[in-house]
C-alpha atoms as a PDB file:
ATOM      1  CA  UNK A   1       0.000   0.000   0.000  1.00  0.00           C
ATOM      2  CA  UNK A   2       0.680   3.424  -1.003  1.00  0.00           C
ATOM      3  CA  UNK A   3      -0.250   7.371   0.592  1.00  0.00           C
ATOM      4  CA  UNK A   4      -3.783   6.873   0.308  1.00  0.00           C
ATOM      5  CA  UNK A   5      -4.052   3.464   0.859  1.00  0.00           C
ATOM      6  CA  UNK A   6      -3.770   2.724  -2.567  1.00  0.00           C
ATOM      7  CA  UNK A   7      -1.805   0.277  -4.310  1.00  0.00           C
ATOM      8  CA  UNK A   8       1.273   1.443  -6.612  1.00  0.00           C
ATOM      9  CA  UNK A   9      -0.885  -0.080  -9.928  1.00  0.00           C
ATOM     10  CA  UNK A  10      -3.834   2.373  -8.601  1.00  0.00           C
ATOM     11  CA  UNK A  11      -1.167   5.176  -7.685  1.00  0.00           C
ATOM     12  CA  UNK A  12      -0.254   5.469 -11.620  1.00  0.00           C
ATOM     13  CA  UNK A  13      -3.847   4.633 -12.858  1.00  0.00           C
ATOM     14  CA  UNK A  14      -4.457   7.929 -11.249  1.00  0.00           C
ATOM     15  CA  UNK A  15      -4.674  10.955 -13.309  1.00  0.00           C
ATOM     16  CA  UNK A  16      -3.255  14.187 -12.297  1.00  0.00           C
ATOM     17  CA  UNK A  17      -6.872  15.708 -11.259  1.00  0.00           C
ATOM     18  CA  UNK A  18      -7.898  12.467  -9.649  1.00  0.00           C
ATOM     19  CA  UNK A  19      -4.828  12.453  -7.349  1.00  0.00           C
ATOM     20  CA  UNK A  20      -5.586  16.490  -6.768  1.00  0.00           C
ATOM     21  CA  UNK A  21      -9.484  15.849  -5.009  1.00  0.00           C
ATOM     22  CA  UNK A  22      -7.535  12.563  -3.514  1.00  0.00           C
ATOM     23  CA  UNK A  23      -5.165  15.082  -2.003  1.00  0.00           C
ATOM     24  CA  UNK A  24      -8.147  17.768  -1.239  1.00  0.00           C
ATOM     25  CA  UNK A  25     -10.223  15.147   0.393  1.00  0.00           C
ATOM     26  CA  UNK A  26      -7.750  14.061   2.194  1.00  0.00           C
ATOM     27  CA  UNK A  27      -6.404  17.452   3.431  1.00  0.00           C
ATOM     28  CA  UNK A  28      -9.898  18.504   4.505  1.00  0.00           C
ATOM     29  CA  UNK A  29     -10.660  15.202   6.657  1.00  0.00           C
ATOM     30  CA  UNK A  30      -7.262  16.544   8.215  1.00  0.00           C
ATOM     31  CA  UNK A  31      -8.212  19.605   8.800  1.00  0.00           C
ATOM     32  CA  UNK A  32     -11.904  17.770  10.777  1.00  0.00           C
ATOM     33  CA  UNK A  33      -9.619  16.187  13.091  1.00  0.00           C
ATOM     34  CA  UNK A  34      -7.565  18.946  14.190  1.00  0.00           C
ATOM     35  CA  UNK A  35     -10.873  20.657  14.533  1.00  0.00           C
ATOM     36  CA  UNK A  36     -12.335  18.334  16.648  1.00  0.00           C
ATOM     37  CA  UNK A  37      -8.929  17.805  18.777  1.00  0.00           C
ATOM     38  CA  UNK A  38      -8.510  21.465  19.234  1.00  0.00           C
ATOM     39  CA  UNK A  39     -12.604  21.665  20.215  1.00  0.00           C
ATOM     40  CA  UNK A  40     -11.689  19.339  23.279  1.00  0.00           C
ATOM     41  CA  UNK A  41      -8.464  21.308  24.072  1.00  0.00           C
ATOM     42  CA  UNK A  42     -10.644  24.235  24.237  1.00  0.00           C
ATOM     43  CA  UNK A  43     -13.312  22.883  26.550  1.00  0.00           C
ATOM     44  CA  UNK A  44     -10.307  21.296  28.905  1.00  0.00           C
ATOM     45  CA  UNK A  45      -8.546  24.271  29.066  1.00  0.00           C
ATOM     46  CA  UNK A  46     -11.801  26.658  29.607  1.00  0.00           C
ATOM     47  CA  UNK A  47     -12.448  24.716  32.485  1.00  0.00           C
ATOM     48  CA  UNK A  48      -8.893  24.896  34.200  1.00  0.00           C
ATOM     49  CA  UNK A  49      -8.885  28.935  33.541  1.00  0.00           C
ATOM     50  CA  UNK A  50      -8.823  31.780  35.796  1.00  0.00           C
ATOM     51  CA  UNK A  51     -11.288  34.384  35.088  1.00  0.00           C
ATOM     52  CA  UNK A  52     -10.065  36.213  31.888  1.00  0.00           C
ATOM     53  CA  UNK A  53     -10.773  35.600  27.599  1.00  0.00           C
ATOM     54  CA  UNK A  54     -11.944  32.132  27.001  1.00  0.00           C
ATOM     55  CA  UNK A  55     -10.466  30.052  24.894  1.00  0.00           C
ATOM     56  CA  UNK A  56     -11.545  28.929  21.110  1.00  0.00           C
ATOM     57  CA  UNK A  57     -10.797  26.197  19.220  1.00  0.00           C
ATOM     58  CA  UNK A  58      -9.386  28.505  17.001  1.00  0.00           C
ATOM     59  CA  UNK A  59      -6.293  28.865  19.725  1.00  0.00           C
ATOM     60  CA  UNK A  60      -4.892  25.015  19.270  1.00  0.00           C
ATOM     61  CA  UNK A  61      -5.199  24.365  15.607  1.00  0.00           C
ATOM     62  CA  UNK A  62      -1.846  24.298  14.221  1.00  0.00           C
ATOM     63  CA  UNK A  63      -0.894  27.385  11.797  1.00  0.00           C
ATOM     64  CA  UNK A  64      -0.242  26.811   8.203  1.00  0.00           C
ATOM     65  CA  UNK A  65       2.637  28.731   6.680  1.00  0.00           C
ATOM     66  CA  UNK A  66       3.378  28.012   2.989  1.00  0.00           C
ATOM     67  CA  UNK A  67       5.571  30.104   1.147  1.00  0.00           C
ATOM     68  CA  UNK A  68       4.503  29.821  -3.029  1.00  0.00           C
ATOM     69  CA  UNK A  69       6.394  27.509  -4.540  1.00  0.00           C
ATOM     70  CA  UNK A  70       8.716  28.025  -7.415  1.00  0.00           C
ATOM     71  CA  UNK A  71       8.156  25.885 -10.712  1.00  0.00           C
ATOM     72  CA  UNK A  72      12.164  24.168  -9.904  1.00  0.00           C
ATOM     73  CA  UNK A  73      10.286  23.200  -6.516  1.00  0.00           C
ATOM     74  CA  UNK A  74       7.345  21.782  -7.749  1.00  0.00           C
ATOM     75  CA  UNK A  75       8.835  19.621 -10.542  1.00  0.00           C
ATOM     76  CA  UNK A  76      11.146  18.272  -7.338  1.00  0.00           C
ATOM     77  CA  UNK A  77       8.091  17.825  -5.815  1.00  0.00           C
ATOM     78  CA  UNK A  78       7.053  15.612  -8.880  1.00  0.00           C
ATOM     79  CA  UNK A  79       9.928  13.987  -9.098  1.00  0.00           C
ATOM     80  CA  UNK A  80       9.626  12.407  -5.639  1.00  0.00           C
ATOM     81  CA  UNK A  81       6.043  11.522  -5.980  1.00  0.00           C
ATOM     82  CA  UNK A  82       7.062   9.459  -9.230  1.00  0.00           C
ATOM     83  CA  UNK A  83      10.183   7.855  -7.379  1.00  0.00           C
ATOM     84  CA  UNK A  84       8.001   6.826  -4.496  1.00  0.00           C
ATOM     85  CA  UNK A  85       6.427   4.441  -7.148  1.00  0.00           C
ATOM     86  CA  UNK A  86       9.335   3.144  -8.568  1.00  0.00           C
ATOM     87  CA  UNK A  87      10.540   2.894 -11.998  1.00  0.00           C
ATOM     88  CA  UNK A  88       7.644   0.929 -13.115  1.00  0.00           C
ATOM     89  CA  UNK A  89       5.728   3.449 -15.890  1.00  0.00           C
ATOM     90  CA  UNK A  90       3.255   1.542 -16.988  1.00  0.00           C
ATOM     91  CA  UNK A  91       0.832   0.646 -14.180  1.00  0.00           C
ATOM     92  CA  UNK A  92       2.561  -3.013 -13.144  1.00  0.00           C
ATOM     93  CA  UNK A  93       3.268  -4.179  -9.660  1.00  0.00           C
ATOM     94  CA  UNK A  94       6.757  -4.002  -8.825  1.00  0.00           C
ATOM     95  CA  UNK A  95       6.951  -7.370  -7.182  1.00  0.00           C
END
């Protein structure tokens, strides 16, 4: 098995848009669980406070900085994606 769960034949039966909303989908059912972690941490920690701003959810979700990427960093990007599946081009297991 693969990222995804999928198998390296399904990996390069993907095509490029089909591994983009795999990548989406996956990044937003990410994003639900931090949410729902950071909703408890909330709760805990308004519970423990002194009298003062309560806390949000908001306050323990972990901060996203992303610089934009340059094309030479993107096509490395690429070119580890299609290394992680080995050298096989044409959809066959490797084994």
């Amino acid at each position: 098995m693969t990222a995804f769960g999928l198998t390296p034949r399904d990996a390069w039966r993907l095509t490029l848009r089909e591994y983009h909303y795999l990548s989406k989908s996956h990044e937003a059912g990410a994003k639900r669980e931090h949410y729902r972690f950071a909703l408890v941490c909330s709760v805990i920690a308004n519970a423990h406070r002194s009298k003062g701003k309560p806390f949000k959810p908001d306050d323990f979700m972990p901060r996203e900085k992303r610089k934009k990427q340059t094309w030479q960093e993107q096509l490395q990007v690429l070119q580890h994606f299609v290394a992680s599946y080995g050298e096989d081009k044409n959809g066959g297991d490797e084994a």
